[in-house]
Protein backbone atom coordinates (compact mmCIF):
# COMPACT_ATOMS: atom_id res chain seq x y z
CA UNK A 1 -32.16 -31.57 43.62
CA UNK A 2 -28.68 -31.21 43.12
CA UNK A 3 -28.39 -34.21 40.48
CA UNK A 4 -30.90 -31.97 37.88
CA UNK A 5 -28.97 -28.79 38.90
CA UNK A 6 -25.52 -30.57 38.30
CA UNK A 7 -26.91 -31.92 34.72
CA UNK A 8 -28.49 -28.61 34.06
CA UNK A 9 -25.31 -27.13 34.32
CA UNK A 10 -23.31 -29.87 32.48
CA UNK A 11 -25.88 -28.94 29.30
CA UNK A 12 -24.82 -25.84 29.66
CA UNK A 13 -21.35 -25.86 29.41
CA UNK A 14 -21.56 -27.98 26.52
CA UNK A 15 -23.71 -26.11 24.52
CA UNK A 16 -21.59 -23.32 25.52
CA UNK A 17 -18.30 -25.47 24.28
CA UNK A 18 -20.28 -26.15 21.17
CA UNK A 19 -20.87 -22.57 20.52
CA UNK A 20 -16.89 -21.71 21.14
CA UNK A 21 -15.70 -23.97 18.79
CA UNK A 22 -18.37 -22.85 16.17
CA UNK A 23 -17.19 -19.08 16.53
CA UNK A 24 -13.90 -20.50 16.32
CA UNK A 25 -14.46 -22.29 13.27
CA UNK A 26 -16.08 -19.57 11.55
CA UNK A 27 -13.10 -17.14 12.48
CA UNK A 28 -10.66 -19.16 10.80
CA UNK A 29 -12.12 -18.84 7.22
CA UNK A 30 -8.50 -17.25 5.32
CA UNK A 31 -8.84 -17.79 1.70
CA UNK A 32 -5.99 -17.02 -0.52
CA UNK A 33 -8.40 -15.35 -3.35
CA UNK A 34 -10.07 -12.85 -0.31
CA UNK A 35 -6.13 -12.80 1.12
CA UNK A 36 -5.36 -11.28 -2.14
CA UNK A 37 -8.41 -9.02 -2.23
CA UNK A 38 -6.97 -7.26 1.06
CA UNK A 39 -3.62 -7.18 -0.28
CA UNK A 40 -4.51 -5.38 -3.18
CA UNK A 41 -7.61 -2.66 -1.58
CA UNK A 42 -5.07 -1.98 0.93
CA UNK A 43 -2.03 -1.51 -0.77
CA UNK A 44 -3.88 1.30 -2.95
CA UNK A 45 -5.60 2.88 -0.26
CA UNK A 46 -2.08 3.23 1.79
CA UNK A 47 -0.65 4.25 -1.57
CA UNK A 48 -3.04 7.35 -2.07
CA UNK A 49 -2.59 8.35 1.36
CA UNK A 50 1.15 8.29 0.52
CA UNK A 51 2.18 5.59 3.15
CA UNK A 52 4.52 3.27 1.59
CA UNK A 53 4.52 -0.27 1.66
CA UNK A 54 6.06 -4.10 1.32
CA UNK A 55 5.79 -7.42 1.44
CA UNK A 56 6.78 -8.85 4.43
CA UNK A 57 6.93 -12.16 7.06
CA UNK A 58 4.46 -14.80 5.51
CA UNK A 59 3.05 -12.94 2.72
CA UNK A 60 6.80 -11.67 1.53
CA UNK A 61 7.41 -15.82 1.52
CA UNK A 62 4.82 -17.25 -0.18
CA UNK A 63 5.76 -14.45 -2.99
CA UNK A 64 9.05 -15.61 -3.56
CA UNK A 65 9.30 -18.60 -2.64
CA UNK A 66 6.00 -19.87 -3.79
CA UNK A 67 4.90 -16.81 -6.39
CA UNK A 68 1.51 -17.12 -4.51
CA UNK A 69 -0.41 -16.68 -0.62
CA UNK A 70 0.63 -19.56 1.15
CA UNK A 71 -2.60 -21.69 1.65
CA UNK A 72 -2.32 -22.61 5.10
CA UNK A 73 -1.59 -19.10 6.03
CA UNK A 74 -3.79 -17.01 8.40
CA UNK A 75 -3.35 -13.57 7.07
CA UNK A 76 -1.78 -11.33 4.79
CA UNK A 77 1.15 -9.51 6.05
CA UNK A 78 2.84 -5.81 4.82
CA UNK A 79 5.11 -3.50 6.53
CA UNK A 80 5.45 0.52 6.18
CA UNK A 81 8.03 2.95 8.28
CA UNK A 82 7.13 3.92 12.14
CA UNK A 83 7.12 7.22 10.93
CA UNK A 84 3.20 6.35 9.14
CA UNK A 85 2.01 5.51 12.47
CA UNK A 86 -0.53 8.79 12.55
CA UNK A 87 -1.44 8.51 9.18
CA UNK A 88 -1.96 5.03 9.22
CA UNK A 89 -4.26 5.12 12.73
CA UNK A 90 -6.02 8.30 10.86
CA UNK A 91 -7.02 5.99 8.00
CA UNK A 92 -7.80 2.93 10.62
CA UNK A 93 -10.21 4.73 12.63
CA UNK A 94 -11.66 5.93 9.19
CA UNK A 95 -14.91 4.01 9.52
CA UNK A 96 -16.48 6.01 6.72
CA UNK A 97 -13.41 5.71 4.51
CA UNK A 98 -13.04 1.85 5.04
CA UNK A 99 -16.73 1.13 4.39
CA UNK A 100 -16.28 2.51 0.82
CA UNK A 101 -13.76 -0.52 -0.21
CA UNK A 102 -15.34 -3.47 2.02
CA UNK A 103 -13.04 -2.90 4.85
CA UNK A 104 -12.95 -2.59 8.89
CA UNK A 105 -10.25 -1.70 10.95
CA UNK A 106 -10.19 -4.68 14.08
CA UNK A 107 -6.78 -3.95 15.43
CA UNK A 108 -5.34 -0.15 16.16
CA UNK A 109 -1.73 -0.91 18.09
CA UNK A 110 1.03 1.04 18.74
CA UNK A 111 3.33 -1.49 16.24
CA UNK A 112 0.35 -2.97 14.37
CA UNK A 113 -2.91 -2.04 12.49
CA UNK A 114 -4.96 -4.79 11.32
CA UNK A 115 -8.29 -4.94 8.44
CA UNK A 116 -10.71 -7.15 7.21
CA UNK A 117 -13.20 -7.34 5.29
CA UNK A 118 -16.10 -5.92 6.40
CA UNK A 119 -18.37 -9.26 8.28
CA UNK A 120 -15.37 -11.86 7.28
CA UNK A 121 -13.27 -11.56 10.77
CA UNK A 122 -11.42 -14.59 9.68
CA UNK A 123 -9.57 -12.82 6.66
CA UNK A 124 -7.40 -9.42 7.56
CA UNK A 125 -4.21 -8.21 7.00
CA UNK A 126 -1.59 -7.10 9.44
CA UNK A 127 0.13 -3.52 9.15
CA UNK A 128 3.36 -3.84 10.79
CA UNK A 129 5.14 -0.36 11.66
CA UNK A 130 9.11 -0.90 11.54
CA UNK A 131 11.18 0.72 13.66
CA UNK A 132 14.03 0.01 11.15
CA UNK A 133 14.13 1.46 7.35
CA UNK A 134 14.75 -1.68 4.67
CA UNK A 135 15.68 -0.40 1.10
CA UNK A 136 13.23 -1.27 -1.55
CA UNK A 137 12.49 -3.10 -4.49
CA UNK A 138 9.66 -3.65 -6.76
CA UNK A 139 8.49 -6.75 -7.64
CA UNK A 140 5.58 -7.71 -9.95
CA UNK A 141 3.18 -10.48 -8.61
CA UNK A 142 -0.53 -11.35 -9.77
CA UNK A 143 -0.37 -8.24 -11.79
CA UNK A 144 0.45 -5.72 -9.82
CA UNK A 145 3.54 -3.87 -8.66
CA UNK A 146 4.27 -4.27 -5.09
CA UNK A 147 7.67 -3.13 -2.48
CA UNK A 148 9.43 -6.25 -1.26
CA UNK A 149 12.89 -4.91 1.12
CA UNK A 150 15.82 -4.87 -1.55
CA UNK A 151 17.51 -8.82 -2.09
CA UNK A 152 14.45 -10.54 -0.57
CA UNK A 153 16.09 -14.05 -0.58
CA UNK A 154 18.59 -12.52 2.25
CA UNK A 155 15.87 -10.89 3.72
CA UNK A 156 14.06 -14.08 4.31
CA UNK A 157 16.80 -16.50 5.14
CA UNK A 158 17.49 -13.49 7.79
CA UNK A 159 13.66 -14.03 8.85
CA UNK A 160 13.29 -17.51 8.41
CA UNK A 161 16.30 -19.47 7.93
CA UNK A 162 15.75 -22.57 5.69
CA UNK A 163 13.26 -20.53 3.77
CA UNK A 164 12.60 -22.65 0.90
CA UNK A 165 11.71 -25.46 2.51
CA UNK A 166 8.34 -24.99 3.57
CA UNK A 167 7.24 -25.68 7.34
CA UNK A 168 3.53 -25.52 8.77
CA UNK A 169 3.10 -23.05 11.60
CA UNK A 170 6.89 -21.16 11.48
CA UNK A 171 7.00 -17.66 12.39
CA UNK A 172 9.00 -14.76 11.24
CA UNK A 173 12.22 -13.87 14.08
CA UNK A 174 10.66 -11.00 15.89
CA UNK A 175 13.96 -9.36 16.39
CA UNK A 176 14.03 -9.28 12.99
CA UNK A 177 11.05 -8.53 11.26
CA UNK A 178 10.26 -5.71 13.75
CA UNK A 179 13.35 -4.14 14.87
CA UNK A 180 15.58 -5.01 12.02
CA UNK A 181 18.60 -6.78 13.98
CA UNK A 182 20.90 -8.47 11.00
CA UNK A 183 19.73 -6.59 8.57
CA UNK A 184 22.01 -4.90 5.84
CA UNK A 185 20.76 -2.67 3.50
């Protein structure tokens, strides 16, 4: 009896396993054509609501560095002032407003608000809210006009270091890219 039980439960954990890594799988579908799709709905909706913008962390690198999304990427990224925080949330837990350009809010934090694409969990773009103010600049990529902070090539050897040199799986410095430490404007 407990031989059937113990295979019984061995099925189940690999089916279970099975259906993890599945989800997983399907949750990790970031595609630099619906990466730029978010960039650009969002951007415009933040713009009519008056909540200024930029380019920032990965997104901000694959710009300049790359004039494109970096493919290996897992989201988009843009900043905007603390100070948007209510408007921002307002908009986020705007179900209503969000369906009518193909978007869902899936992440409402104090420092962060996150969309996707309505159904596509695996593409979304990350709001950061700054405590820190960088001056601006505009930039023009894939036809459009978007805020990068002012002398992004500083900005990004602040963030990253060897910036130009591209590594798999390196991450903006925190103390940076949210609080602004080293940062001259």
């Amino acid at each position: 009896m407990i031989i059937p039980c113990l295979i019984l439960i061995m099925v189940i954990v690999m089916i279970s396993v099975t259906v993890i890594l599945r989800c997983d799988k399907k949750t990790e579908v970031f595609t630099v054509s619906k990466g730029l799709y978010l960039l650009k709905i969002v951007t415009i909706l933040l713009r009519k609501y008056k909540i200024k913008t930029w380019l920032d962390a990965g997104t901000l690198l694959g710009v300049i560095r790359d004039g494109a999304l970096i493919k290996h990427d897992t989201d988009v990224d843009i900043a905007t002032y603390y100070d948007n925080r209510e408007k921002l949330s307002k908009i986020a837990n705007n179900a209503k407003l969000l369906k009518t350009v193909n978007l869902e809010c899936w992440r409402n934090e104090e420092n962060m608000v996150s969309f996707n694409i309505i159904g596509d969990p695996g593409t979304y773009l990350d709001v950061y809210l700054m405590k820190w103010q960088p001056k601006l600049e505009l930039i023009k990529f894939m036809k459009y006009t978007y805020n990068v902070p002012k002398n992004p090539k500083s900005y990004l050897k602040i963030l990253y270091g060897k910036w130009k040199i591209p590594k798999k799986g390196k991450h903006a410095d925190p103390n940076v890219h949210i609080k602004g430490r080293g940062v001259k404007n």
